[in-house]
PDB file of N, CA and C in Angstrom:
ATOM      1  N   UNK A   1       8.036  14.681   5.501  1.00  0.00           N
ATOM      2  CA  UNK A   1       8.689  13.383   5.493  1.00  0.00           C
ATOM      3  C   UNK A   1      10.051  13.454   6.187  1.00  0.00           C
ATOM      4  N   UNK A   2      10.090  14.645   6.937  1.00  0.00           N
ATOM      5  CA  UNK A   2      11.484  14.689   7.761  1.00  0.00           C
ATOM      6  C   UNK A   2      12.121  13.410   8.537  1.00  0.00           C
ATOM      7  N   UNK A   3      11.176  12.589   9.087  1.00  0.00           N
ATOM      8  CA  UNK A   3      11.200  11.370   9.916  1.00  0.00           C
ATOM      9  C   UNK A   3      10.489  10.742   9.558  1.00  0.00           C
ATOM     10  N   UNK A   4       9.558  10.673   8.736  1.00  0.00           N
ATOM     11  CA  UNK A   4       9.127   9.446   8.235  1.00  0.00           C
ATOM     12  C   UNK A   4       8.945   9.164   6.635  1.00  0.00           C
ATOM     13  N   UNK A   5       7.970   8.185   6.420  1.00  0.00           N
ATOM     14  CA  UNK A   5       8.067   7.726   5.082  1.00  0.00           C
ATOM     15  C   UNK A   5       7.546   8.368   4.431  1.00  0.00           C
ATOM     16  N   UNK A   6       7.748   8.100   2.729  1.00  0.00           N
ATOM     17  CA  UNK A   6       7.395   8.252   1.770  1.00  0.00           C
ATOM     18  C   UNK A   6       5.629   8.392   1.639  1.00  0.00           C
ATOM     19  N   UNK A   7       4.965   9.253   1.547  1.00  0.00           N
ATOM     20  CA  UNK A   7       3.024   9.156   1.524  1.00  0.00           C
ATOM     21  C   UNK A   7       2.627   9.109   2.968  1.00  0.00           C
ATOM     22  N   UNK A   8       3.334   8.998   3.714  1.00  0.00           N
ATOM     23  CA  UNK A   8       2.792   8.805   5.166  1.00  0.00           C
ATOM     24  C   UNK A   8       2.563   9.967   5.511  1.00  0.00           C
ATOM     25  N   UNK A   9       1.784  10.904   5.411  1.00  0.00           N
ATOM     26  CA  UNK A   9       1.350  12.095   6.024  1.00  0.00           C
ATOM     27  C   UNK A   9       0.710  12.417   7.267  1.00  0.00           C
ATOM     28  N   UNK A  10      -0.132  11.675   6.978  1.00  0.00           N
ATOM     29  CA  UNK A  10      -1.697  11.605   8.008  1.00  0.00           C
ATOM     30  C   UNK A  10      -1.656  10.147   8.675  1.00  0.00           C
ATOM     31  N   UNK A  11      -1.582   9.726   9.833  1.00  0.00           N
ATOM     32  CA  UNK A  11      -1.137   8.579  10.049  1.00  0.00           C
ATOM     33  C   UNK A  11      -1.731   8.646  11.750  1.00  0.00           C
ATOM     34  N   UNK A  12      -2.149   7.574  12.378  1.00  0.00           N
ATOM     35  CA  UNK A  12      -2.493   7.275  13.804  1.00  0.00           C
ATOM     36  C   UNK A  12      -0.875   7.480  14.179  1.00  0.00           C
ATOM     37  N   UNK A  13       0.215   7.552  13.510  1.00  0.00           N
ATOM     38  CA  UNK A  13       1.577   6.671  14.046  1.00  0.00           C
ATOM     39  C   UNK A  13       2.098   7.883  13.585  1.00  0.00           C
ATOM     40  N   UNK A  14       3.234   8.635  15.508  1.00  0.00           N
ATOM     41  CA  UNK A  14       4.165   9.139  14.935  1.00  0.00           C
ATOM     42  C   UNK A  14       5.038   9.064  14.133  1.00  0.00           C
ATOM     43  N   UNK A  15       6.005   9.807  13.695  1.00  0.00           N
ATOM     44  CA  UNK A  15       7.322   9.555  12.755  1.00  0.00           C
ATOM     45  C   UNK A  15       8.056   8.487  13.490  1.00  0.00           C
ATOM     46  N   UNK A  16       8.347   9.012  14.355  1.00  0.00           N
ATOM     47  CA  UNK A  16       9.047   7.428  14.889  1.00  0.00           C
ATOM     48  C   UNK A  16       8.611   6.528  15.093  1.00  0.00           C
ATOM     49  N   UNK A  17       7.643   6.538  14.956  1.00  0.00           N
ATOM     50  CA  UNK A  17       6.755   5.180  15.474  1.00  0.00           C
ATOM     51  C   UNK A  17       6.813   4.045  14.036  1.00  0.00           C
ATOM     52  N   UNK A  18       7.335   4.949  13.227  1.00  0.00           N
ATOM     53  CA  UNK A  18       7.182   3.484  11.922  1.00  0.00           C
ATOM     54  C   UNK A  18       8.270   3.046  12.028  1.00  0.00           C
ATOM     55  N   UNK A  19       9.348   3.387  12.632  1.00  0.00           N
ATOM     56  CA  UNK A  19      10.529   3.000  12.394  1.00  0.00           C
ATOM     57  C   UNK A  19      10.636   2.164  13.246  1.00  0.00           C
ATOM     58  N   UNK A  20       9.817   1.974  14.195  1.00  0.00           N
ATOM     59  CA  UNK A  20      10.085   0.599  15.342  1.00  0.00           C
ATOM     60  C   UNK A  20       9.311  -0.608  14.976  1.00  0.00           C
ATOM     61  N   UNK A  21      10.072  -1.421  15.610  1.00  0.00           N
ATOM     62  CA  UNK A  21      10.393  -3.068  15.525  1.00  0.00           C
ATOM     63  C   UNK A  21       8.830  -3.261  14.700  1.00  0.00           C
ATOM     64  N   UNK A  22       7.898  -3.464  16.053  1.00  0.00           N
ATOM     65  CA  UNK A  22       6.548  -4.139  14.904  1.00  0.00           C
ATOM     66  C   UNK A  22       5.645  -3.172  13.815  1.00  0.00           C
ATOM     67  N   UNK A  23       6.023  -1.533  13.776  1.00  0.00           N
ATOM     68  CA  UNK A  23       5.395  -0.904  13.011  1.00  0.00           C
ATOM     69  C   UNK A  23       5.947  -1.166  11.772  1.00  0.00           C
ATOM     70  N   UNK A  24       7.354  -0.696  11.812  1.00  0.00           N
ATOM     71  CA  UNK A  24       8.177  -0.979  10.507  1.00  0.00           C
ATOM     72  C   UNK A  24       7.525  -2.190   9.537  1.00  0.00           C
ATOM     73  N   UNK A  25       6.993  -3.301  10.227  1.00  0.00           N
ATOM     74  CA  UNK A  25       6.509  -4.267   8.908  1.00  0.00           C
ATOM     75  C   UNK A  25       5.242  -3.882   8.280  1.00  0.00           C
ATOM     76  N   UNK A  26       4.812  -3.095   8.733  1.00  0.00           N
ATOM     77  CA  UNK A  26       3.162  -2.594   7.853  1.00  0.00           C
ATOM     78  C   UNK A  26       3.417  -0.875   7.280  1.00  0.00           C
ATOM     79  N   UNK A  27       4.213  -0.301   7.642  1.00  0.00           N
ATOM     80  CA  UNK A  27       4.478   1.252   7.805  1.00  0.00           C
ATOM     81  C   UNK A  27       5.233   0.813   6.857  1.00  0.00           C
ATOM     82  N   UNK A  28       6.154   0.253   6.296  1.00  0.00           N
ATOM     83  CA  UNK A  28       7.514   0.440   5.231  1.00  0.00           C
ATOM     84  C   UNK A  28       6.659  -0.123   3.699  1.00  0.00           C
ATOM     85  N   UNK A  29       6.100  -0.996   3.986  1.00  0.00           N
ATOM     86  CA  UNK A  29       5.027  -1.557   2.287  1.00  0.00           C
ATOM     87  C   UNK A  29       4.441  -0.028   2.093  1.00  0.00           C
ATOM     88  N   UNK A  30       3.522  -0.025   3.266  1.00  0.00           N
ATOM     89  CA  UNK A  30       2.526   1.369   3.155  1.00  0.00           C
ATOM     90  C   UNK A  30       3.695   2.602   2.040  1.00  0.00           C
ATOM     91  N   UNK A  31       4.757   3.009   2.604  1.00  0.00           N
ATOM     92  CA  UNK A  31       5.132   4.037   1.741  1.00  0.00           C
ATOM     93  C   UNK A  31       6.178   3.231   0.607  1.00  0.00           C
ATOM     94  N   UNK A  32       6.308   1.611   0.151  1.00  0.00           N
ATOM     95  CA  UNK A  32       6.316   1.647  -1.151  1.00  0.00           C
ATOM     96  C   UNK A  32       5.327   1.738  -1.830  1.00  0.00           C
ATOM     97  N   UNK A  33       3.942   1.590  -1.188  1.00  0.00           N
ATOM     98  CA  UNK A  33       3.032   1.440  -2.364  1.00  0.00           C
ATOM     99  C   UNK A  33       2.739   2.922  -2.340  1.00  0.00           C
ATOM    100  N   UNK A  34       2.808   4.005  -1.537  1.00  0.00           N
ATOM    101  CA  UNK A  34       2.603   5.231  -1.810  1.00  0.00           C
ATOM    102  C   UNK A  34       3.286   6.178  -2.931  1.00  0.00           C
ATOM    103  N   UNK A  35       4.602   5.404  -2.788  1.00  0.00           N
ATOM    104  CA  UNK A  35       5.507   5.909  -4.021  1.00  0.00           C
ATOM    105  C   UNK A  35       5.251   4.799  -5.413  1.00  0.00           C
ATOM    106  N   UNK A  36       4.871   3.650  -5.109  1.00  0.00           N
ATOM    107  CA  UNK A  36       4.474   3.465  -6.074  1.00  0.00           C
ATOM    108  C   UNK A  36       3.358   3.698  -7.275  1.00  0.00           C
ATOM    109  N   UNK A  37       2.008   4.066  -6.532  1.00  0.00           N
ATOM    110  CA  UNK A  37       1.291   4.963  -7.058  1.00  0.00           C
ATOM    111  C   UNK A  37       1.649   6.204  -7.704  1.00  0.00           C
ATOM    112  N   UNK A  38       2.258   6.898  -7.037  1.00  0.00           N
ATOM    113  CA  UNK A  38       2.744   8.642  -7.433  1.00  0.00           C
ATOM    114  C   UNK A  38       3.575   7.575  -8.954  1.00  0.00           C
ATOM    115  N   UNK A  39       4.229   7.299  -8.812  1.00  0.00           N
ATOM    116  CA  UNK A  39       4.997   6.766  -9.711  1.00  0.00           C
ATOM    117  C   UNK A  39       4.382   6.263 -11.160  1.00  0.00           C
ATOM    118  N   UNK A  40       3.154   5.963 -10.957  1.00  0.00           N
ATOM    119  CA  UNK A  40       2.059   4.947 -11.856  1.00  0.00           C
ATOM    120  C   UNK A  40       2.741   3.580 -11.872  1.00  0.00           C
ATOM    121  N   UNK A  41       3.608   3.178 -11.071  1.00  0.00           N
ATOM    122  CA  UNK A  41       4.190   1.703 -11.316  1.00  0.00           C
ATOM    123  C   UNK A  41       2.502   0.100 -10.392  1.00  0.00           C
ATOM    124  N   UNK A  42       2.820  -0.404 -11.382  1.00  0.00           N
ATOM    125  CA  UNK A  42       1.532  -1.346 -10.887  1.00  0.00           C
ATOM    126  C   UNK A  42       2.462  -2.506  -9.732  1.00  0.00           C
ATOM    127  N   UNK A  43       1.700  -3.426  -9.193  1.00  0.00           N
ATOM    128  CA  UNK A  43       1.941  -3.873  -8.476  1.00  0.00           C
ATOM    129  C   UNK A  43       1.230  -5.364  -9.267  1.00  0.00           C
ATOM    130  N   UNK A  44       1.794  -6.496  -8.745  1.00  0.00           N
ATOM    131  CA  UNK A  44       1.847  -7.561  -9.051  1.00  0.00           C
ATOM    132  C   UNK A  44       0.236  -8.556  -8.488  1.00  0.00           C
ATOM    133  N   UNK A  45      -0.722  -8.821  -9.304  1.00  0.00           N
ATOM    134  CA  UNK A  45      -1.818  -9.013  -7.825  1.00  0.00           C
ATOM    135  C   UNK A  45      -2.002 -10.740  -8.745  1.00  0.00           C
ATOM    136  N   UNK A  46      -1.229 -11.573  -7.757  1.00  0.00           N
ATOM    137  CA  UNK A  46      -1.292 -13.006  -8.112  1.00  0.00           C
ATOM    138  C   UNK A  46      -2.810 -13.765  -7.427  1.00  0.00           C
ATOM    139  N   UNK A  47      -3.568 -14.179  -7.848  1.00  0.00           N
ATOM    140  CA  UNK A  47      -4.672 -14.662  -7.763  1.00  0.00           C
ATOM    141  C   UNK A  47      -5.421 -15.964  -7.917  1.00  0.00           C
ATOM    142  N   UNK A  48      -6.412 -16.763  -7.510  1.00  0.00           N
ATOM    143  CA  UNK A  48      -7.123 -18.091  -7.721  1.00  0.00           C
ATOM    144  C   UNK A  48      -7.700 -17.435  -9.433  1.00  0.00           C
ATOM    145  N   UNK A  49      -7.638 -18.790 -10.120  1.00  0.00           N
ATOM    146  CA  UNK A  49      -8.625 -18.269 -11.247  1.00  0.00           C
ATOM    147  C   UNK A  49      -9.205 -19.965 -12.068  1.00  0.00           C
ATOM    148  N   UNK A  50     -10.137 -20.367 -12.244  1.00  0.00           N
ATOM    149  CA  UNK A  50     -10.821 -21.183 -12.275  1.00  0.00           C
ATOM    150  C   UNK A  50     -10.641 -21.744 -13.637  1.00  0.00           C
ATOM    151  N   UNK A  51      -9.511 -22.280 -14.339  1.00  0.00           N
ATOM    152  CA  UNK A  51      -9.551 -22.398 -16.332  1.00  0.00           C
ATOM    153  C   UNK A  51      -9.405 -24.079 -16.124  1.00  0.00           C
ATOM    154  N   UNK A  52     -10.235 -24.345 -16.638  1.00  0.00           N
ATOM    155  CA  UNK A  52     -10.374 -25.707 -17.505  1.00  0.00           C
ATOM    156  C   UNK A  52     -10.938 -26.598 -16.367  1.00  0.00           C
ATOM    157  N   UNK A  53     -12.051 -25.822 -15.202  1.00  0.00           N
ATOM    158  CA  UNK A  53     -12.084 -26.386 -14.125  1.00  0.00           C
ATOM    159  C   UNK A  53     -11.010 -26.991 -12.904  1.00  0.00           C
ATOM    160  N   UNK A  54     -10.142 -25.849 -12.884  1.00  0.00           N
ATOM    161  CA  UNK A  54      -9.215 -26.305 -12.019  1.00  0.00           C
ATOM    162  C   UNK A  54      -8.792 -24.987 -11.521  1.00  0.00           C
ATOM    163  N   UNK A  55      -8.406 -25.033 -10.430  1.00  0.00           N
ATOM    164  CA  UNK A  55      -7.936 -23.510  -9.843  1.00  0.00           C
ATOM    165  C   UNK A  55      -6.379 -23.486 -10.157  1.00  0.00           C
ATOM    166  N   UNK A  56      -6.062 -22.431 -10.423  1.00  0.00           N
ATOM    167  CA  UNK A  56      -4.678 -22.116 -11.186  1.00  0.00           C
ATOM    168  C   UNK A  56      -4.598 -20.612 -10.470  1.00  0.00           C
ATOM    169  N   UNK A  57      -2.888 -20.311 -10.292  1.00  0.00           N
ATOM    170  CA  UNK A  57      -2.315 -19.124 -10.316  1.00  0.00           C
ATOM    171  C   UNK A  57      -2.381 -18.283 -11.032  1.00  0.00           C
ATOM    172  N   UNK A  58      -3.011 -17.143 -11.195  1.00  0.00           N
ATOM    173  CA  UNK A  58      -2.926 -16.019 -12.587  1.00  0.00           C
ATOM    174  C   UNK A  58      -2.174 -14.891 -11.862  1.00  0.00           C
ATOM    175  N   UNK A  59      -1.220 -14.238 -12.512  1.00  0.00           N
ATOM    176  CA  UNK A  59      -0.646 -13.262 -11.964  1.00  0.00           C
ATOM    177  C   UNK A  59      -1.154 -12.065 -13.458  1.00  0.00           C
ATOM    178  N   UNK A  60      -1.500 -10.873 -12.599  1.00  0.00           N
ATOM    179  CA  UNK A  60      -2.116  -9.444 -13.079  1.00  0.00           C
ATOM    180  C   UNK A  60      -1.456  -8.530 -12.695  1.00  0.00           C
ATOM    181  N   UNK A  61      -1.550  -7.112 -13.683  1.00  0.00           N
ATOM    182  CA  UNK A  61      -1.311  -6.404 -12.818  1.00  0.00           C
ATOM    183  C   UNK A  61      -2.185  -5.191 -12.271  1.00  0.00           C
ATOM    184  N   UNK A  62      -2.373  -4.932 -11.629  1.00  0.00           N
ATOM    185  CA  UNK A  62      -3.409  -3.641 -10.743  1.00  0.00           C
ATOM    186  C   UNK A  62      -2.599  -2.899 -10.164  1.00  0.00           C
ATOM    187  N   UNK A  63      -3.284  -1.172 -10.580  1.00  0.00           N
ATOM    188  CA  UNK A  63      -2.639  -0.010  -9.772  1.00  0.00           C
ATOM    189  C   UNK A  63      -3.000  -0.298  -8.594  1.00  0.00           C
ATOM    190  N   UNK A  64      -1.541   0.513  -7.702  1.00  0.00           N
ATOM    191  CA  UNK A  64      -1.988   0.831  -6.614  1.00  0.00           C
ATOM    192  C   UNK A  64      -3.855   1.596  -6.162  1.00  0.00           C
ATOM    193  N   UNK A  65      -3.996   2.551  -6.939  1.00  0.00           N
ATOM    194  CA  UNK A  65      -4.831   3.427  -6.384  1.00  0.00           C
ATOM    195  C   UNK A  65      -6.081   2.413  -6.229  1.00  0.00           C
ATOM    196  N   UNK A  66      -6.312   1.268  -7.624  1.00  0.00           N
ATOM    197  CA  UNK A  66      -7.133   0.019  -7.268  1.00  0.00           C
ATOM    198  C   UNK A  66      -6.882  -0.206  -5.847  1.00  0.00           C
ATOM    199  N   UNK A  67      -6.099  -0.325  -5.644  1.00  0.00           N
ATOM    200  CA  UNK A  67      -5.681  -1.266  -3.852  1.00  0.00           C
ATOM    201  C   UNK A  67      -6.389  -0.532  -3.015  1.00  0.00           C
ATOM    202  N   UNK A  68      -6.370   0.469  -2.898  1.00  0.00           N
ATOM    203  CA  UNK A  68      -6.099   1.913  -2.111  1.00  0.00           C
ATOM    204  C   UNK A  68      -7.520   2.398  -1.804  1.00  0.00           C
ATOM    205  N   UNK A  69      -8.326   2.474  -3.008  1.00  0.00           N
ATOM    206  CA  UNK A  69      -9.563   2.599  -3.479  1.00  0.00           C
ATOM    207  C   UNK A  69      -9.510   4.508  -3.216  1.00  0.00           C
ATOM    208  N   UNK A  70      -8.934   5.289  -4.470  1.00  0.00           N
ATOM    209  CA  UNK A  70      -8.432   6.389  -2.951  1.00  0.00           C
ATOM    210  C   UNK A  70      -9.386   7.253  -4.513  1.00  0.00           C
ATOM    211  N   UNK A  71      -9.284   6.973  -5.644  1.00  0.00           N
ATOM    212  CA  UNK A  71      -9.291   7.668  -7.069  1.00  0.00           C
ATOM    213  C   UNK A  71      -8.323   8.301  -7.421  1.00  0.00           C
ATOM    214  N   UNK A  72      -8.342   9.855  -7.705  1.00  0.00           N
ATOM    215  CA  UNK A  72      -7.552  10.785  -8.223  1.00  0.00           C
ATOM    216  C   UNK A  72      -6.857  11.345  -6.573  1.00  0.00           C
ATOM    217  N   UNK A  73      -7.012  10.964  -5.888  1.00  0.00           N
ATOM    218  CA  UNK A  73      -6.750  11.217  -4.337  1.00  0.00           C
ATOM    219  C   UNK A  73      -4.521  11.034  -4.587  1.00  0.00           C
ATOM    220  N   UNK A  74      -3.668  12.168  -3.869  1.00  0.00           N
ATOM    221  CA  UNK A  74      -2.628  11.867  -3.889  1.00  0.00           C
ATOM    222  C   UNK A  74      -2.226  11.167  -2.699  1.00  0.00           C
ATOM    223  N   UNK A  75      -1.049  10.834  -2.393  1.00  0.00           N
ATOM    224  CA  UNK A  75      -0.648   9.661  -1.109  1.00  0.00           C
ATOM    225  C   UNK A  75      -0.373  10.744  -0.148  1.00  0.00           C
ATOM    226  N   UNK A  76      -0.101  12.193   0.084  1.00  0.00           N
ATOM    227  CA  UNK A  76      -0.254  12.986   0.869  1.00  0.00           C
ATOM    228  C   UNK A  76      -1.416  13.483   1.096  1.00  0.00           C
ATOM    229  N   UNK A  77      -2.384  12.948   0.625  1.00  0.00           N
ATOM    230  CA  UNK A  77      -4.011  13.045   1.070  1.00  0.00           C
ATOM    231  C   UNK A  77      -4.635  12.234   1.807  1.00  0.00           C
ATOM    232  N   UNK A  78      -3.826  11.115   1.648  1.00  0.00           N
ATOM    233  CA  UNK A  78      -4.369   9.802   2.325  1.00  0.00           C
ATOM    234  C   UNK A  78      -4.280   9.728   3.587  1.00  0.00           C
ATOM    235  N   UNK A  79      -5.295   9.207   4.207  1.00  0.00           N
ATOM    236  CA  UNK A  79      -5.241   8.907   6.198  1.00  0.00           C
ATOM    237  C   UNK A  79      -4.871   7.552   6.450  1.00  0.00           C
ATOM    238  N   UNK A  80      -3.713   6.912   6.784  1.00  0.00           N
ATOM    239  CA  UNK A  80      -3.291   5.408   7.285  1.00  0.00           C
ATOM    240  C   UNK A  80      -3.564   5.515   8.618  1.00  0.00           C
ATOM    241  N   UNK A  81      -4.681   4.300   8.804  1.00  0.00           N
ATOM    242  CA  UNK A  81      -5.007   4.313  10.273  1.00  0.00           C
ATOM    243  C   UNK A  81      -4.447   2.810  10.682  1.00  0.00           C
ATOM    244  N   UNK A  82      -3.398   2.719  10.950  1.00  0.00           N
ATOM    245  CA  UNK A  82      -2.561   1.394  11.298  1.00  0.00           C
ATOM    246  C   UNK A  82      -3.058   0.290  12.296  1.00  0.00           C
ATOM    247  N   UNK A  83      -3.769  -0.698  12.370  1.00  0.00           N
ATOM    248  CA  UNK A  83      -4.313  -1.294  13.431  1.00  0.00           C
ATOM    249  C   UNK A  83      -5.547  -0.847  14.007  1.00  0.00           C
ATOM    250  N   UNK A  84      -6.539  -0.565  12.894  1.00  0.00           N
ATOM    251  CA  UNK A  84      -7.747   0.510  13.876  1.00  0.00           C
ATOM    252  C   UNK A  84      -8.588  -0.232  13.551  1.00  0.00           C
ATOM    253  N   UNK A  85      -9.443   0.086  14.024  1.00  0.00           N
ATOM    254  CA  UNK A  85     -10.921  -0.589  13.584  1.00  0.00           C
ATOM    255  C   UNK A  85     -11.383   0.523  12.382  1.00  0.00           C
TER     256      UNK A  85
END
């Protein structure tokens, strides 16, 4: 993590490359939610939800690793392939 972020190990994107203009907006979430996982802190997942026949806001919360779909996998295991197919 000399030059780059937090969980970003394995990445299509050099170290510097997150730090520029249009990477920085997808590369900088990527290593809060990497530290947020390591961390066990959940993340906020606001949602449609259907009560009394009407669609309403429900806010939950879900781990990262839910997001991630990674399991017992750590964020220095993980491959971010930024813009790939």
């Amino acid at each position: 993590m000399a030059n780059g972020l937090f969980g970003i190990d394995h990445s299509n994107r050099t170290d510097k490359q997150h730090w520029t203009k249009n990477c920085f907006n997808s590369s900088f979430p990527t290593s809060l939610a990497c530290y947020m996982m390591e961390e066990n802190i959940p993340a906020i997942y606001a949602h449609l939800k259907k009560i009394d026949g009407k669609l309403q806001v429900v806010c939950d919360e879900i781990s990262i690793r839910d997001v991630f779909r990674c399991g017992n996998l750590h964020a220095k295991e993980l491959e971010f392939d930024f813009e790939s197919t």
